[in-house]
Structures are given as C-alpha cells and as structure tokens.
N, C-alpha and C. Protein backbone atom coordinates (compact mmCIF):
# COMPACT_ATOMS: atom_id res chain seq x y z
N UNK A 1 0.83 -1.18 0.00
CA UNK A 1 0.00 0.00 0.00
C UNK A 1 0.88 1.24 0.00
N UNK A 2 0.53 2.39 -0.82
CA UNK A 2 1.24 3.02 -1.19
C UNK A 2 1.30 4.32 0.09
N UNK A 3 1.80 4.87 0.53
CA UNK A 3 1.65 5.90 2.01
C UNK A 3 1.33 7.34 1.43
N UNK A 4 0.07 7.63 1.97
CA UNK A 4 -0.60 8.97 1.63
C UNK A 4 0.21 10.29 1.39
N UNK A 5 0.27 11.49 0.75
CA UNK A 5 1.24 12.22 0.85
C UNK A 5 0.46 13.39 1.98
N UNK A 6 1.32 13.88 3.07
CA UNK A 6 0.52 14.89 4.07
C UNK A 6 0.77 15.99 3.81
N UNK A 7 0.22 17.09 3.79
CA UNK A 7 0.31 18.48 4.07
C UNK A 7 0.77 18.98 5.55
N UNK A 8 1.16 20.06 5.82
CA UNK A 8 1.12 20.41 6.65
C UNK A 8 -0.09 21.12 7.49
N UNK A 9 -1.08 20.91 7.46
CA UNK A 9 -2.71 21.70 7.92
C UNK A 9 -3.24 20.49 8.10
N UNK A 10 -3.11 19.04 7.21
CA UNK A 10 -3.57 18.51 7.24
C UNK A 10 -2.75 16.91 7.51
N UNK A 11 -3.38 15.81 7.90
CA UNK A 11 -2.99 14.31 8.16
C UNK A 11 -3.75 13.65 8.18
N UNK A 12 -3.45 12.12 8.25
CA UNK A 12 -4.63 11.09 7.92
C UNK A 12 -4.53 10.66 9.83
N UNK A 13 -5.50 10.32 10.23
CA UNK A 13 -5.52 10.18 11.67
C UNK A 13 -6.62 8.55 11.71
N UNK A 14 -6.53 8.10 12.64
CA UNK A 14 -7.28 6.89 12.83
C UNK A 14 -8.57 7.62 13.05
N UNK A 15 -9.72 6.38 12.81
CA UNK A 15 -11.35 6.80 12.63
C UNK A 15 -11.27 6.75 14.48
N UNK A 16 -10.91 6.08 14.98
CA UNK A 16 -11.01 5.54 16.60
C UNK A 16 -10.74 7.17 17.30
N UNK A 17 -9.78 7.46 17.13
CA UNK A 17 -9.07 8.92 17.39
C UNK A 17 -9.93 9.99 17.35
N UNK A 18 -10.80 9.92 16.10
CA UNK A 18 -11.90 10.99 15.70
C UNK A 18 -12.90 10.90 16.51
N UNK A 19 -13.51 9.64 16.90
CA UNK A 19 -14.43 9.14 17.28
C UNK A 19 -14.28 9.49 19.36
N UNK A 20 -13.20 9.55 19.70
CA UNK A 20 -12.74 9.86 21.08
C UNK A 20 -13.04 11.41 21.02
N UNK A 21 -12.26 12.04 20.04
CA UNK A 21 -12.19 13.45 19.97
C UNK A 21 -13.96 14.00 20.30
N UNK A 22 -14.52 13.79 19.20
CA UNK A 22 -16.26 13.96 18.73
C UNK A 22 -16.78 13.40 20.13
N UNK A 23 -16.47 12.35 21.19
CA UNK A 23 -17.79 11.95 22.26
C UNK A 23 -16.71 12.98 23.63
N UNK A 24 -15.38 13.24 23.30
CA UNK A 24 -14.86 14.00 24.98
C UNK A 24 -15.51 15.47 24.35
N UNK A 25 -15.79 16.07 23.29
CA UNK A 25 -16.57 17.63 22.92
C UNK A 25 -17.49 17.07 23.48
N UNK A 26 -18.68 16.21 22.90
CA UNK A 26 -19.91 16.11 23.46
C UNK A 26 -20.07 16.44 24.59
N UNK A 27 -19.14 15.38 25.70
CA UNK A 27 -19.29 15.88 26.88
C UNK A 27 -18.91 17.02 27.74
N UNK A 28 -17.53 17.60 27.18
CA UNK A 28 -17.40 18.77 27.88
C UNK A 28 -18.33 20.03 27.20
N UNK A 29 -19.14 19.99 26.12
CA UNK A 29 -19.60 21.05 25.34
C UNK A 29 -20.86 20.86 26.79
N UNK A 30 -21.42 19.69 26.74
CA UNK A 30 -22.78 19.43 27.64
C UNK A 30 -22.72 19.28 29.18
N UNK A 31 -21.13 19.54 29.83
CA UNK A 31 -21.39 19.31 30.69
C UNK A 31 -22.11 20.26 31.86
N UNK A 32 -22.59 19.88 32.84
CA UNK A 32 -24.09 20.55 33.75
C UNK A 32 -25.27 21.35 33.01
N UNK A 33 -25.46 20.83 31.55
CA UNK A 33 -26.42 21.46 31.26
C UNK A 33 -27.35 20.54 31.06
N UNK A 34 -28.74 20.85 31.12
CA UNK A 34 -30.22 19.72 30.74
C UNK A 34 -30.29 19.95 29.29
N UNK A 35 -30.08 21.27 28.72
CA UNK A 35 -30.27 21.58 27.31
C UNK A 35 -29.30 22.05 26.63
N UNK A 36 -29.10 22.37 25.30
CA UNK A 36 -28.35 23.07 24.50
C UNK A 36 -28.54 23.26 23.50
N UNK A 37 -27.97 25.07 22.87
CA UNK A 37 -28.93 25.56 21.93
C UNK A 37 -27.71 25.23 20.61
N UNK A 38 -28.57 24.42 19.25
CA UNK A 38 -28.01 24.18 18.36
C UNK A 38 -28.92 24.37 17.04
N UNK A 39 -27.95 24.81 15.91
CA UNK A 39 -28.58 24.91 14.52
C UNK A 39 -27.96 24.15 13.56
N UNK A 40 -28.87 23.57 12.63
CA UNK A 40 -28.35 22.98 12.12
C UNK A 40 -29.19 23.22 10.13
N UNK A 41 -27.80 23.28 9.26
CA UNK A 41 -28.56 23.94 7.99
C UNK A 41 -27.98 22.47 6.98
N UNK A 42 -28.08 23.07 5.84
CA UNK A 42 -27.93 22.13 4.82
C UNK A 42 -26.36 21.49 4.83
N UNK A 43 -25.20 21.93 5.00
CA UNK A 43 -23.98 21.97 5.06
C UNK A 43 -23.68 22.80 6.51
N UNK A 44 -24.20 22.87 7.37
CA UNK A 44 -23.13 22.86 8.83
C UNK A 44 -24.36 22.06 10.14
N UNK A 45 -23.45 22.22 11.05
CA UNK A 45 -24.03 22.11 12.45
C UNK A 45 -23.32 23.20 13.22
N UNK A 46 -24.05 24.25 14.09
CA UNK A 46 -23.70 25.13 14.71
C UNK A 46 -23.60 24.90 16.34
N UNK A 47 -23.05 24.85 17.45
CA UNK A 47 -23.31 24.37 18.71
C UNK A 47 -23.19 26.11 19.33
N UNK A 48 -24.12 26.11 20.65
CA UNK A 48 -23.89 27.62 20.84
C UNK A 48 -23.57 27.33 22.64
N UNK A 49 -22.39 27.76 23.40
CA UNK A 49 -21.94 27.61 23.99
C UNK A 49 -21.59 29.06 24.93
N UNK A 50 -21.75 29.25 26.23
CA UNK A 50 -21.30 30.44 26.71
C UNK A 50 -19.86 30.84 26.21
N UNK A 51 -19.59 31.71 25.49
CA UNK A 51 -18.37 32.45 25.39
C UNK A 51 -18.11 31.90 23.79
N UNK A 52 -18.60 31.51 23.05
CA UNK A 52 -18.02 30.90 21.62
C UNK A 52 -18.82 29.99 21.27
N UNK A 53 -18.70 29.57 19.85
CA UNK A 53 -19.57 28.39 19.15
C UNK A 53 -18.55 27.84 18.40
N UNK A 54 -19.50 26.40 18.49
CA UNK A 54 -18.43 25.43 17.71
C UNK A 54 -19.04 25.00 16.16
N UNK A 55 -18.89 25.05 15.40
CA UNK A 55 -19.17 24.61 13.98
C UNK A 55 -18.90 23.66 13.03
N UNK A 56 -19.58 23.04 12.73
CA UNK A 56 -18.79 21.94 11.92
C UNK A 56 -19.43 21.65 10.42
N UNK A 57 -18.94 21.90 9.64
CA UNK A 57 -18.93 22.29 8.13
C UNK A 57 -18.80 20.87 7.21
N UNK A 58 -19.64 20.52 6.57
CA UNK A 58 -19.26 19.44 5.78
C UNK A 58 -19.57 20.11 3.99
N UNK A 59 -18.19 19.53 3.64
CA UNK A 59 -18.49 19.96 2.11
C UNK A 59 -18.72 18.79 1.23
N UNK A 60 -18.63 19.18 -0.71
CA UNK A 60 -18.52 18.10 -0.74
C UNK A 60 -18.00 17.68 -1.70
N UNK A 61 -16.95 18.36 -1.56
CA UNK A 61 -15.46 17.52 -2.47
C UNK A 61 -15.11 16.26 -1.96
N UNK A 62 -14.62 16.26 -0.59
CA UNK A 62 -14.26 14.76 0.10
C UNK A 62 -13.38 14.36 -0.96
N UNK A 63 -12.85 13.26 -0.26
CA UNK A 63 -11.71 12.55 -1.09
C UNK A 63 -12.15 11.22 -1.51
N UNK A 64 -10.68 10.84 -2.42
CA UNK A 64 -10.93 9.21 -2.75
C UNK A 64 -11.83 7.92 -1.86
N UNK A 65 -12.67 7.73 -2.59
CA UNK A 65 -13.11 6.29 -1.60
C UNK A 65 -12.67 5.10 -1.80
C-alpha cells in the first residue's frame, strides 16, 4: 500500500481517534447542562456555547473512496 502524501494543515488520523475526539466535545460542550442551543442547515451544524460556538462544516469535495 502506497503511504498517503501529508500536508502540513492537514494528516490522515485513525477513525477511533476521531471518534474519542467527537464523544470528549460532546461531553465537555454538555457538561451541567439539561439543554443546549443548536442549529443545524444544509452543510453545517452550529453548537452555541457560553463564550463561543463550535461549527462543523461538511463539504462536498471529500476525497478518494
């Protein structure tokens, strides 16, 4: 198998890694709250958080499958 070429902004990271990253936000984004205010449009998800928001943007170039 041939080894991906990296950028510097960017790297190939394990799905497991992502998947840790995405549920420790969940919880510290939610922690002591019952609710939380979120939007969500055709291409993002918005999270709204005291002091800042978090965003997450999907496009849709994506890469090789």
């Amino acid at each position: 198998m041939k080894k991906q070429p990296q950028s510097a902004r960017e790297r190939y990271v394990s799905a497991e890694k992502i998947q840790q990253v995405f549920a420790q936000l969940g919880i510290d984004l939610c922690a002591g709250r019952k609710r939380i205010r979120a939007t969500q449009s055709e291409k993002s998800i918005s999270i709204y958080v005291n002091g800042g928001t978090v965003n997450i943007t999907f496009n849709e170039k994506g890469g090789k499958a």
